[in-house]
C-alpha atoms as a PDB file:
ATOM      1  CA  UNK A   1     -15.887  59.316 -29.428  1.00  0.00           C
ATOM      2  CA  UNK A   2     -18.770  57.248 -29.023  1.00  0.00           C
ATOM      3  CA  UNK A   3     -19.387  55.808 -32.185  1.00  0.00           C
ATOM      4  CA  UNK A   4     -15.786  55.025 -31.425  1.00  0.00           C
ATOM      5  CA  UNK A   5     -16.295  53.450 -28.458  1.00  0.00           C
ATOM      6  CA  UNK A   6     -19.390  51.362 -29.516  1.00  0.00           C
ATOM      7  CA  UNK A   7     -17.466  50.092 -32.240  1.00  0.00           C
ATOM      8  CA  UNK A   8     -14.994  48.420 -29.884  1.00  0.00           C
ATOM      9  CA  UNK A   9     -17.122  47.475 -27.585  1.00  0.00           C
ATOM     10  CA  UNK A  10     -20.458  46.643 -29.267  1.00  0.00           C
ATOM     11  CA  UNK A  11     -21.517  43.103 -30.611  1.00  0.00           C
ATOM     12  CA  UNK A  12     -21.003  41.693 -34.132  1.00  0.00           C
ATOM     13  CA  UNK A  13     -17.627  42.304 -36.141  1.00  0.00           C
ATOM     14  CA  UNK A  14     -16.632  38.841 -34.675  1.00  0.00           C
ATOM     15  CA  UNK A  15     -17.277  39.585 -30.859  1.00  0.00           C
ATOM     16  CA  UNK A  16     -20.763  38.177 -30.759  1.00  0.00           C
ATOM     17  CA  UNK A  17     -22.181  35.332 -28.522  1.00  0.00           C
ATOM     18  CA  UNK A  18     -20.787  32.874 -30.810  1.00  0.00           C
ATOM     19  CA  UNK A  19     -17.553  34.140 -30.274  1.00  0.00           C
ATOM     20  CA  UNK A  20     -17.533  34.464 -26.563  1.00  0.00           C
ATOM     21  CA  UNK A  21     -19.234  30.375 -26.261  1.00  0.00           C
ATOM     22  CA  UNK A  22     -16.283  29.112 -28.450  1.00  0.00           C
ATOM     23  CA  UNK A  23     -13.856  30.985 -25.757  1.00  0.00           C
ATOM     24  CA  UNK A  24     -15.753  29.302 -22.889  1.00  0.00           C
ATOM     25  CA  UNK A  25     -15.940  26.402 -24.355  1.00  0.00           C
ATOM     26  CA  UNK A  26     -12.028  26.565 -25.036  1.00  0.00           C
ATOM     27  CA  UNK A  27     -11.458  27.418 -21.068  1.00  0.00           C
ATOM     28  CA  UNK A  28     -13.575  24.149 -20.177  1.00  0.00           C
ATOM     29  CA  UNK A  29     -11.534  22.048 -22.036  1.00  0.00           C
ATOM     30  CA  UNK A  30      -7.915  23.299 -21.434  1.00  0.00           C
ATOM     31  CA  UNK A  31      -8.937  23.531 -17.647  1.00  0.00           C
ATOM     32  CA  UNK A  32      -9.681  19.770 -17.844  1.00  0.00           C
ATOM     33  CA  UNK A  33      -6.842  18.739 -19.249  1.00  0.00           C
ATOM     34  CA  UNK A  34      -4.627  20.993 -17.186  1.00  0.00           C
ATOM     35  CA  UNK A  35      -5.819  19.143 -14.240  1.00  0.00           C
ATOM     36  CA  UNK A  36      -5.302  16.201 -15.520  1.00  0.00           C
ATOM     37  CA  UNK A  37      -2.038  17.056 -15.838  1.00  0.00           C
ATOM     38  CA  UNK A  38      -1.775  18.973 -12.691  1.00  0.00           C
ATOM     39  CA  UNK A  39      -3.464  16.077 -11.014  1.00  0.00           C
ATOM     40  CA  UNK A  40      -0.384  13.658 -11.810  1.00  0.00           C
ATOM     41  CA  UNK A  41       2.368  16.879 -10.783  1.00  0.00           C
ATOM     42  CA  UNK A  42       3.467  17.313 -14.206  1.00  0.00           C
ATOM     43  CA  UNK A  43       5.963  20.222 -15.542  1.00  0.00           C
ATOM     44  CA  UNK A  44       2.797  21.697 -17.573  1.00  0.00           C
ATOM     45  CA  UNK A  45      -0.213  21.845 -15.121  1.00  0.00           C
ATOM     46  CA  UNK A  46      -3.216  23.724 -15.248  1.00  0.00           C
ATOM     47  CA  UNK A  47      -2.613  27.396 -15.633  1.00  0.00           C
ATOM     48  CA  UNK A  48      -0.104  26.081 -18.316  1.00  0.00           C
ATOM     49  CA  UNK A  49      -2.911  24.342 -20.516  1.00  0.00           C
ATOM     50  CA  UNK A  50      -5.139  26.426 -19.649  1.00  0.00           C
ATOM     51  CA  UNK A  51      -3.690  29.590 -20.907  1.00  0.00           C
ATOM     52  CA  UNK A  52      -2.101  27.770 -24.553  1.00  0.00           C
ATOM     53  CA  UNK A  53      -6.097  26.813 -24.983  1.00  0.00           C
ATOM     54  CA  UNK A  54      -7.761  29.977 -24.273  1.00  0.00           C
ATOM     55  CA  UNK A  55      -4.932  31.839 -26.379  1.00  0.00           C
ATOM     56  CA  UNK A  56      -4.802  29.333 -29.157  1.00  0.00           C
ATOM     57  CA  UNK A  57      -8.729  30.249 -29.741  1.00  0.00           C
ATOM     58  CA  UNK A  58      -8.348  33.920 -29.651  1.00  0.00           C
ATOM     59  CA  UNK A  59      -5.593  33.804 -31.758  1.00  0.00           C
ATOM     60  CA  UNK A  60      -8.357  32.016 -34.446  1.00  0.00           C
ATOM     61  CA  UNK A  61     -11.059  34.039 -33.369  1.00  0.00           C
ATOM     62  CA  UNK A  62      -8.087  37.155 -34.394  1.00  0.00           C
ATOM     63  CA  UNK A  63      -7.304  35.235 -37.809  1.00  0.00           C
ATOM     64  CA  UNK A  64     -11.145  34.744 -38.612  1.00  0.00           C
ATOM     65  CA  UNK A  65     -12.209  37.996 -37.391  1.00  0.00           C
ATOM     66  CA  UNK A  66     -10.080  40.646 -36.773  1.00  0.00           C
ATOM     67  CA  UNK A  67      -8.999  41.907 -39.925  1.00  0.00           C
ATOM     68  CA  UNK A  68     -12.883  42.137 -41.662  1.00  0.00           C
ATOM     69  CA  UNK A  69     -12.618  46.306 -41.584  1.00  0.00           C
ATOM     70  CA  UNK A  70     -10.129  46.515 -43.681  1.00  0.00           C
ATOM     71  CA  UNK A  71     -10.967  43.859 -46.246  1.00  0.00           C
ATOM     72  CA  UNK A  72     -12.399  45.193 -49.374  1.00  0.00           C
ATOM     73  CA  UNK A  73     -12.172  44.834 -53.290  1.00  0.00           C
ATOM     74  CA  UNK A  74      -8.652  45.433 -53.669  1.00  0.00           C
ATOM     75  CA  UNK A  75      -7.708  43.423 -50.154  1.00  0.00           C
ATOM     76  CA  UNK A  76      -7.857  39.742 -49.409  1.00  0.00           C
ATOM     77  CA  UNK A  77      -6.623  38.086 -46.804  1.00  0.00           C
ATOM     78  CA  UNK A  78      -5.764  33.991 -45.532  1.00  0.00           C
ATOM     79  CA  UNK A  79      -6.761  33.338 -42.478  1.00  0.00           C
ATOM     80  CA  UNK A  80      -5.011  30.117 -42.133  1.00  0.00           C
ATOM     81  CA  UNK A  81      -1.892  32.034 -42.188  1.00  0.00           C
ATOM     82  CA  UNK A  82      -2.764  32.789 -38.295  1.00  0.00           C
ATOM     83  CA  UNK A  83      -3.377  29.184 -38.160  1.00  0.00           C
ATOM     84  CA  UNK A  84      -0.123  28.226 -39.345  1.00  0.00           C
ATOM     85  CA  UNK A  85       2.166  30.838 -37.201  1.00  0.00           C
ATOM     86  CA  UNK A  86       0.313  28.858 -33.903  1.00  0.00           C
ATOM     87  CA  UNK A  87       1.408  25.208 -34.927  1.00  0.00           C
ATOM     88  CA  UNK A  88       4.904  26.778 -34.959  1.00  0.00           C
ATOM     89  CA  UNK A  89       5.061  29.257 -31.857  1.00  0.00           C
ATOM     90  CA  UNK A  90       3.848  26.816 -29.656  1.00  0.00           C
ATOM     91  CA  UNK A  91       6.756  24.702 -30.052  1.00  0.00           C
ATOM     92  CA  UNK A  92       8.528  26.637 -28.369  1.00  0.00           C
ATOM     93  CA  UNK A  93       6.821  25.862 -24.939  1.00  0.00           C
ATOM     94  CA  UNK A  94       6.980  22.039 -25.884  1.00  0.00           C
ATOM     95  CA  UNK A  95      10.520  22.683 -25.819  1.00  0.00           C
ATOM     96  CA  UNK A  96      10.711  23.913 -22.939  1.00  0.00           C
ATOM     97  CA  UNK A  97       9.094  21.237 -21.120  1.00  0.00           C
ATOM     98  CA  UNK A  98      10.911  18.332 -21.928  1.00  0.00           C
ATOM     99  CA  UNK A  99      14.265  17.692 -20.458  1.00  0.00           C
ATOM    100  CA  UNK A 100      16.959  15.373 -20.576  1.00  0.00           C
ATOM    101  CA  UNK A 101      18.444  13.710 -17.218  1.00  0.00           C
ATOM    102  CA  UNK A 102      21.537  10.912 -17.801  1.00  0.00           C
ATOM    103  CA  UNK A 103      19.941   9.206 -20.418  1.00  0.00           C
ATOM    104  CA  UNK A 104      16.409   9.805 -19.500  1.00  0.00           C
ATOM    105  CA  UNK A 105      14.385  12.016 -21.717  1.00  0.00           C
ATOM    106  CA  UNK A 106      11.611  13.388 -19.692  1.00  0.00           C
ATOM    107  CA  UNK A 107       8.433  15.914 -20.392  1.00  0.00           C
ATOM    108  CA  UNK A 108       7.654  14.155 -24.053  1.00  0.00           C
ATOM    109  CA  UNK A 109       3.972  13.206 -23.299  1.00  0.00           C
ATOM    110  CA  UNK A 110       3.364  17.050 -21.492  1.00  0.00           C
ATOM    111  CA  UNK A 111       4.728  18.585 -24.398  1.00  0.00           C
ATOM    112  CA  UNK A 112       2.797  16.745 -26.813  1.00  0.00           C
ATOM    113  CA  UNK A 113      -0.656  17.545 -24.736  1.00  0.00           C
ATOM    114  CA  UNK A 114       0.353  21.317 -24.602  1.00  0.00           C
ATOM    115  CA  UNK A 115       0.557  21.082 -28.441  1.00  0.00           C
ATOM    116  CA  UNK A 116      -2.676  18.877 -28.114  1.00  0.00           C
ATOM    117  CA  UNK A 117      -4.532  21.804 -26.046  1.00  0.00           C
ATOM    118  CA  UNK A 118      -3.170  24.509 -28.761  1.00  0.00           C
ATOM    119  CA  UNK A 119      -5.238  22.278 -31.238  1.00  0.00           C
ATOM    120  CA  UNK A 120      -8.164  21.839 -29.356  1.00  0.00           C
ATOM    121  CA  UNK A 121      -8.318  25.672 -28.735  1.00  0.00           C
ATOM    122  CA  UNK A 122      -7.911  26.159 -32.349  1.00  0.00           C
ATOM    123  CA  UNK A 123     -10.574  23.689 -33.200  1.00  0.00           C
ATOM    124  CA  UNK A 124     -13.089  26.075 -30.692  1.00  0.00           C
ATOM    125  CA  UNK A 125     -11.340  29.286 -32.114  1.00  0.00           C
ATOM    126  CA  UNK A 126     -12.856  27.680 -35.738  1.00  0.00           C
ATOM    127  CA  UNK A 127     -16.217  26.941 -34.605  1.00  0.00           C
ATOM    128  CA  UNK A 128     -15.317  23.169 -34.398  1.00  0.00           C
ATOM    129  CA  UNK A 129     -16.903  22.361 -31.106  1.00  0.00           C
ATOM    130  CA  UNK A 130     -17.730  18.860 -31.762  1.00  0.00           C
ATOM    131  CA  UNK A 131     -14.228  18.203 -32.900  1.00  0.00           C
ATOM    132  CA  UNK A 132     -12.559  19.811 -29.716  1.00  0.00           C
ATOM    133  CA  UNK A 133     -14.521  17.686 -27.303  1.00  0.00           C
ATOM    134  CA  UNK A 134     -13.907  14.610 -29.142  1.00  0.00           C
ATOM    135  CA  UNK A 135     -10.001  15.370 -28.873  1.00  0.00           C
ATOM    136  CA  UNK A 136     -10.321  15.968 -25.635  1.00  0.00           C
ATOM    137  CA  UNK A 137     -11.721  13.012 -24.629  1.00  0.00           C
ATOM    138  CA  UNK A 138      -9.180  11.247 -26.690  1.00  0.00           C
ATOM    139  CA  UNK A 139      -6.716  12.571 -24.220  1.00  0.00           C
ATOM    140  CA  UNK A 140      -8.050  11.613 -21.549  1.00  0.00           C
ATOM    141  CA  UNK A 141      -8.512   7.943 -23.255  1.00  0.00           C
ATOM    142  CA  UNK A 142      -5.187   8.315 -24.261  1.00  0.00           C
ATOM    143  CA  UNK A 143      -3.406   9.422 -20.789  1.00  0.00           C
ATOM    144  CA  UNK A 144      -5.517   7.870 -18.454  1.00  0.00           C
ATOM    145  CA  UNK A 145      -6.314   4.652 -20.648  1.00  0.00           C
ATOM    146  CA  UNK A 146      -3.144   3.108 -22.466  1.00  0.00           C
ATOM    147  CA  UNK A 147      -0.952   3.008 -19.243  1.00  0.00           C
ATOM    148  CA  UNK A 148      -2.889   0.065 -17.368  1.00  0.00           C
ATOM    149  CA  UNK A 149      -3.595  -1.468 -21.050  1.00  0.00           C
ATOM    150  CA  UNK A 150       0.360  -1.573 -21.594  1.00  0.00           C
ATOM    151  CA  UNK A 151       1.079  -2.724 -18.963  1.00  0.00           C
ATOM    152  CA  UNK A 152      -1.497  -6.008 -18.978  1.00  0.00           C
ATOM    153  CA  UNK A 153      -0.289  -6.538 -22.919  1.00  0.00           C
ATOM    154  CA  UNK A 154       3.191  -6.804 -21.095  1.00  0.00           C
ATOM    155  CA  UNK A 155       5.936  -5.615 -18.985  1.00  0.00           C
ATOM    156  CA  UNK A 156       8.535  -4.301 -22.428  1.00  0.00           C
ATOM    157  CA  UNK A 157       5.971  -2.636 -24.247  1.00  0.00           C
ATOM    158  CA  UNK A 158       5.394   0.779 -21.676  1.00  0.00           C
ATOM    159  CA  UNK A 159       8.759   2.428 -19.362  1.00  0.00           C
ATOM    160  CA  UNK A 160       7.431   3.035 -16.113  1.00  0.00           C
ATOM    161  CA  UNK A 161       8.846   4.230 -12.736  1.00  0.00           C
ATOM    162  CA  UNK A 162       9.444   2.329  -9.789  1.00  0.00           C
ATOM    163  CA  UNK A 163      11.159   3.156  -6.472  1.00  0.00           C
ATOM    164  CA  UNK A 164      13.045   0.852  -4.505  1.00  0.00           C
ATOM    165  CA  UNK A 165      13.717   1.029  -0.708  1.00  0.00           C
ATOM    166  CA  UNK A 166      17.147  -1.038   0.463  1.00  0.00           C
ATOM    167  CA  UNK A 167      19.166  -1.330   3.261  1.00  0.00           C
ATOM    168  CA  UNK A 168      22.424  -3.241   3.560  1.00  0.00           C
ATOM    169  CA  UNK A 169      25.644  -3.648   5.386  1.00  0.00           C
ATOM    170  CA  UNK A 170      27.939  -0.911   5.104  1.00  0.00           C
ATOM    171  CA  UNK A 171      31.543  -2.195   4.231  1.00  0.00           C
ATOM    172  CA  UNK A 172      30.475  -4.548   1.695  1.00  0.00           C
ATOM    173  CA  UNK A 173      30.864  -1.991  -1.769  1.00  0.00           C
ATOM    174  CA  UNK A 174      27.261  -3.328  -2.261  1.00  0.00           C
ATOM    175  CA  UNK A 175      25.406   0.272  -3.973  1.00  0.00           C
ATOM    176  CA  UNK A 176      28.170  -0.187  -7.203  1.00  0.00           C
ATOM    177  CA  UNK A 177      26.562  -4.119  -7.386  1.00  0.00           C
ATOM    178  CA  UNK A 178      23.139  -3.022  -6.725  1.00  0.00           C
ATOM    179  CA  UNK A 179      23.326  -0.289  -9.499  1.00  0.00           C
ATOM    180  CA  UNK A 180      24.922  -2.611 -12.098  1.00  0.00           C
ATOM    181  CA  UNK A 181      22.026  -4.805 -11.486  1.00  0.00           C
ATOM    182  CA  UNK A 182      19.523  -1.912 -11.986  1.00  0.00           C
ATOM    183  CA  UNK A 183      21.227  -0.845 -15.168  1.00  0.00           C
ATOM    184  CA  UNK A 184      22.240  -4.294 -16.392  1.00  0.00           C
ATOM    185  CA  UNK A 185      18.280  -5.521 -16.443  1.00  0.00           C
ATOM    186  CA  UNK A 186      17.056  -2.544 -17.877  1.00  0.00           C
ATOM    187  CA  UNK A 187      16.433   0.442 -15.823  1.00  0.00           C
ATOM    188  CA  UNK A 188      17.933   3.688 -15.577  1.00  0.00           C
ATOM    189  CA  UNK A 189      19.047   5.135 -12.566  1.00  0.00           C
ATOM    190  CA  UNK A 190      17.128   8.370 -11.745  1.00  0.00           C
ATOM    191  CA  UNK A 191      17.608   9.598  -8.205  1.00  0.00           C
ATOM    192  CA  UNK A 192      19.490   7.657  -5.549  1.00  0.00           C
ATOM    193  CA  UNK A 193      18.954   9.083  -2.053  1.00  0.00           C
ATOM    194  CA  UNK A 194      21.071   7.497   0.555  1.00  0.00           C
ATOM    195  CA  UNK A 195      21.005   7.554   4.240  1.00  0.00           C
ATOM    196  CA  UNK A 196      23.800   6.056   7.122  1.00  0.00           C
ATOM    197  CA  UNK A 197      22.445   4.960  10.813  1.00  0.00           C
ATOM    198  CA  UNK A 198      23.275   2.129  13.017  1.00  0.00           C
ATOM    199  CA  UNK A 199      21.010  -0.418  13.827  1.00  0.00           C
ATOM    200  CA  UNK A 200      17.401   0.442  15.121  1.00  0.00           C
ATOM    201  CA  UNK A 201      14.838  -2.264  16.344  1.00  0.00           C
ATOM    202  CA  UNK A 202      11.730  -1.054  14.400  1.00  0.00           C
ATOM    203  CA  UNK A 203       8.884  -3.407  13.569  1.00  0.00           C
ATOM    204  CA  UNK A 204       9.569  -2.974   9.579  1.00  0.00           C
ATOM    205  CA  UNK A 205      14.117  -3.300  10.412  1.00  0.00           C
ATOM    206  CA  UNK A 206      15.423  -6.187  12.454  1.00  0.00           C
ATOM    207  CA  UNK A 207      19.212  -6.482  13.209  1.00  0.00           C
ATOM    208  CA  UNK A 208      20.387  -9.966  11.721  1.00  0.00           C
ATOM    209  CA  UNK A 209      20.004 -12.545  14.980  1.00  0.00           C
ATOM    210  CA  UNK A 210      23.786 -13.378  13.881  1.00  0.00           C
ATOM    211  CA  UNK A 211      25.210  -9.939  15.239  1.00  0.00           C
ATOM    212  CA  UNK A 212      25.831  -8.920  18.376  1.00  0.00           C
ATOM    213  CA  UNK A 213      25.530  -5.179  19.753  1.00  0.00           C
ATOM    214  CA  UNK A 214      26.743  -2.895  18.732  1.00  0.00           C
ATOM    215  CA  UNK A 215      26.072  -4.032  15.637  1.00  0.00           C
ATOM    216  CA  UNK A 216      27.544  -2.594  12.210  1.00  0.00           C
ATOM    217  CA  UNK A 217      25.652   0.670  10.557  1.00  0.00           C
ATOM    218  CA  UNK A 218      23.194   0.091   7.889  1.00  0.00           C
ATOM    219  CA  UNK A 219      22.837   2.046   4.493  1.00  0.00           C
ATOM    220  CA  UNK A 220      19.286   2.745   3.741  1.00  0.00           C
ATOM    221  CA  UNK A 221      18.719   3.485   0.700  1.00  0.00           C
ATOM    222  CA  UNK A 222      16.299   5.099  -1.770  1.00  0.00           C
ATOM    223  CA  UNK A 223      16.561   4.152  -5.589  1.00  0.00           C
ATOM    224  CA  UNK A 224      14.230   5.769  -8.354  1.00  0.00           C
ATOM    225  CA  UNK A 225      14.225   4.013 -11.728  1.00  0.00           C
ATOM    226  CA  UNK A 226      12.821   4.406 -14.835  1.00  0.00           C
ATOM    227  CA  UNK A 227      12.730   0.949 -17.479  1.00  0.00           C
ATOM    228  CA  UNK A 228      10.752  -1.648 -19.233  1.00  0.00           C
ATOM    229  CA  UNK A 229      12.206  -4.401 -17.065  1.00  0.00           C
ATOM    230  CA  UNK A 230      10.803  -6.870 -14.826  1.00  0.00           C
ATOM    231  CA  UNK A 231      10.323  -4.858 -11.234  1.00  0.00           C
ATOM    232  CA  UNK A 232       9.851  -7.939  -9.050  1.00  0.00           C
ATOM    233  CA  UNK A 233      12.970  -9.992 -10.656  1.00  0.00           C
ATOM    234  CA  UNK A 234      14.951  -6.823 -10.094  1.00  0.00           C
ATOM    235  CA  UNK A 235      14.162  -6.928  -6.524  1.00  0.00           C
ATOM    236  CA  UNK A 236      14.706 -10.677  -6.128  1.00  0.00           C
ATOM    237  CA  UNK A 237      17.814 -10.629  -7.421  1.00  0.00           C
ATOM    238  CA  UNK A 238      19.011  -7.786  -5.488  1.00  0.00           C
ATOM    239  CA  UNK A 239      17.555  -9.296  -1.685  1.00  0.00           C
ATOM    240  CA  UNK A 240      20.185 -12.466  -2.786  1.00  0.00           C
ATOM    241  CA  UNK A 241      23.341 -10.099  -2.653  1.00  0.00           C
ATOM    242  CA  UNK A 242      25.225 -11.057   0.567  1.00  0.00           C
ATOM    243  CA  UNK A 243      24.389  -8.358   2.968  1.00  0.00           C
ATOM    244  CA  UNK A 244      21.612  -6.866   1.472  1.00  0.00           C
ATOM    245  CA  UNK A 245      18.904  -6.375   4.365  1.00  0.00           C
ATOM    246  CA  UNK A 246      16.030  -5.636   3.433  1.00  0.00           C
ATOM    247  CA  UNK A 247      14.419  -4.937  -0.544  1.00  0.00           C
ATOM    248  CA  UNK A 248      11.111  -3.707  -1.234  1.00  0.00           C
ATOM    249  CA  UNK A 249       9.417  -1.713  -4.015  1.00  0.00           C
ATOM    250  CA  UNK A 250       7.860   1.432  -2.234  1.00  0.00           C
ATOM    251  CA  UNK A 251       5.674   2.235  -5.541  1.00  0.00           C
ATOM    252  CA  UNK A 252       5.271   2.364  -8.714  1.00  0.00           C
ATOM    253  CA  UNK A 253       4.712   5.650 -10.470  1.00  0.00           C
ATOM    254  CA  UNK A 254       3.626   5.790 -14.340  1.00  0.00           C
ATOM    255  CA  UNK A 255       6.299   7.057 -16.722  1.00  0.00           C
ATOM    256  CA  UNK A 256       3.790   9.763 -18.650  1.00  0.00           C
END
């Protein structure tokens, strides 16, 4: 029973110090990327990358290590073969993470850095250090970096997201003109949120001087959209519309 139990738990055999660095190291860089990703409230957050990192290196560490008892003369095996079964499995939770909304295909980029942080915890699991950290901080480069560069080379090269606030005169069939506009220059409709309430006198809402009290009810309305349009055009063209109150762009979120 001991020498049992001091050959499962007892160094060497592939559960050395090496081992156990290229796991931490693995858990450092997952964790990073996971908040990263957590950081920007994306389907795959931390625990998500975190978890396909760390596993992805055991798995190699497994592959590399775990079969040495029973190799001998007669018995050879490939350790890539591990390797190869990983770039496949984890597929599956790419899949699972995108989705398609309308037309919209969403999840693309947090799929593809889940399969990035299975690589990078294979790259520790192989004793590639070096190599993990500098795909790391080509995700970060990548992620963080090409959105604002995209967007200065110009407006059609990068989707992005945008919300518009609007309110208008109710009566006037103006949300079917509104969304034709949206669609017709570009975007894609992804939430509309809308909201029915007479006139209020708020600093950021003034009743048109023209109307008397009571005056008509007022549509406010809250459009997310997703395109490689021009934004501010959008929004000019939309405050033109006869009865359209007030349009604004509430913020802009990037499409990642």
């Amino acid at each position: 029973m001991q020498v049992i139990a001091s050959a499962l738990w007892g160094f060497g055999h592939g559960q050395g110090a090496r081992q156990f660095a290229e796991l931490g190291l693995s858990l450092l860089l997952s964790s990073l990327i996971g908040l990263e990703r957590a950081a920007r409230q994306k389907s795959g957050g931390l625990r998500t990358h975190t978890l396909v990192g760390v596993g992805s290196t055991l798995f190699m560490e497994v592959s590399q290590h775990g079969f040495m008892p029973v190799l001998g003369h007669n018995v050879a095996l490939d350790p890539s073969r591990v390797a190869a079964q990983i770039v496949s499995g984890i597929g599956f939770i790419g899949g699972g993470l995108i989705f398609v909304r309308r037309d919209v295909v969403k999840g693309l980029t947090t799929a593809a850095t889940v399969w990035l942080t299975c690589a990078i915890g294979m790259a520790c699991g192989g004793g590639l250090a070096l190599l993990a950290t500098a795909a790391t901080g080509v995700h970060f480069l990548v992620v963080r970096g090409y959105p604002p560069l995209t967007r200065r080379l110009g407006p059609g090269l990068s989707a992005q997201q945008v919300e518009l606030q609007l309110s208008y005169q109710v009566g006037r069939s103006l949300l079917p003109r509104i969304l034709e506009l949206c669609t017709g220059r570009g975007f894609s409709v992804l939430d509309t949120r809308i909201g029915r309430a007479p006139w209020e006198e708020t600093e950021t809402l003034q009743p048109p001087a023209e109307y008397e009290m009571p005056a008509p009810a007022v549509a406010q309305v809250l459009l997310r959209l997703e395109g490689r349009g021009e934004v501010h055009q959008l929004v000019g063209e939309i405050a033109e519309l006869h009865g359209v109150l007030t349009a604004e762009i509430r913020h802009d979120v990037d499409a990642v």
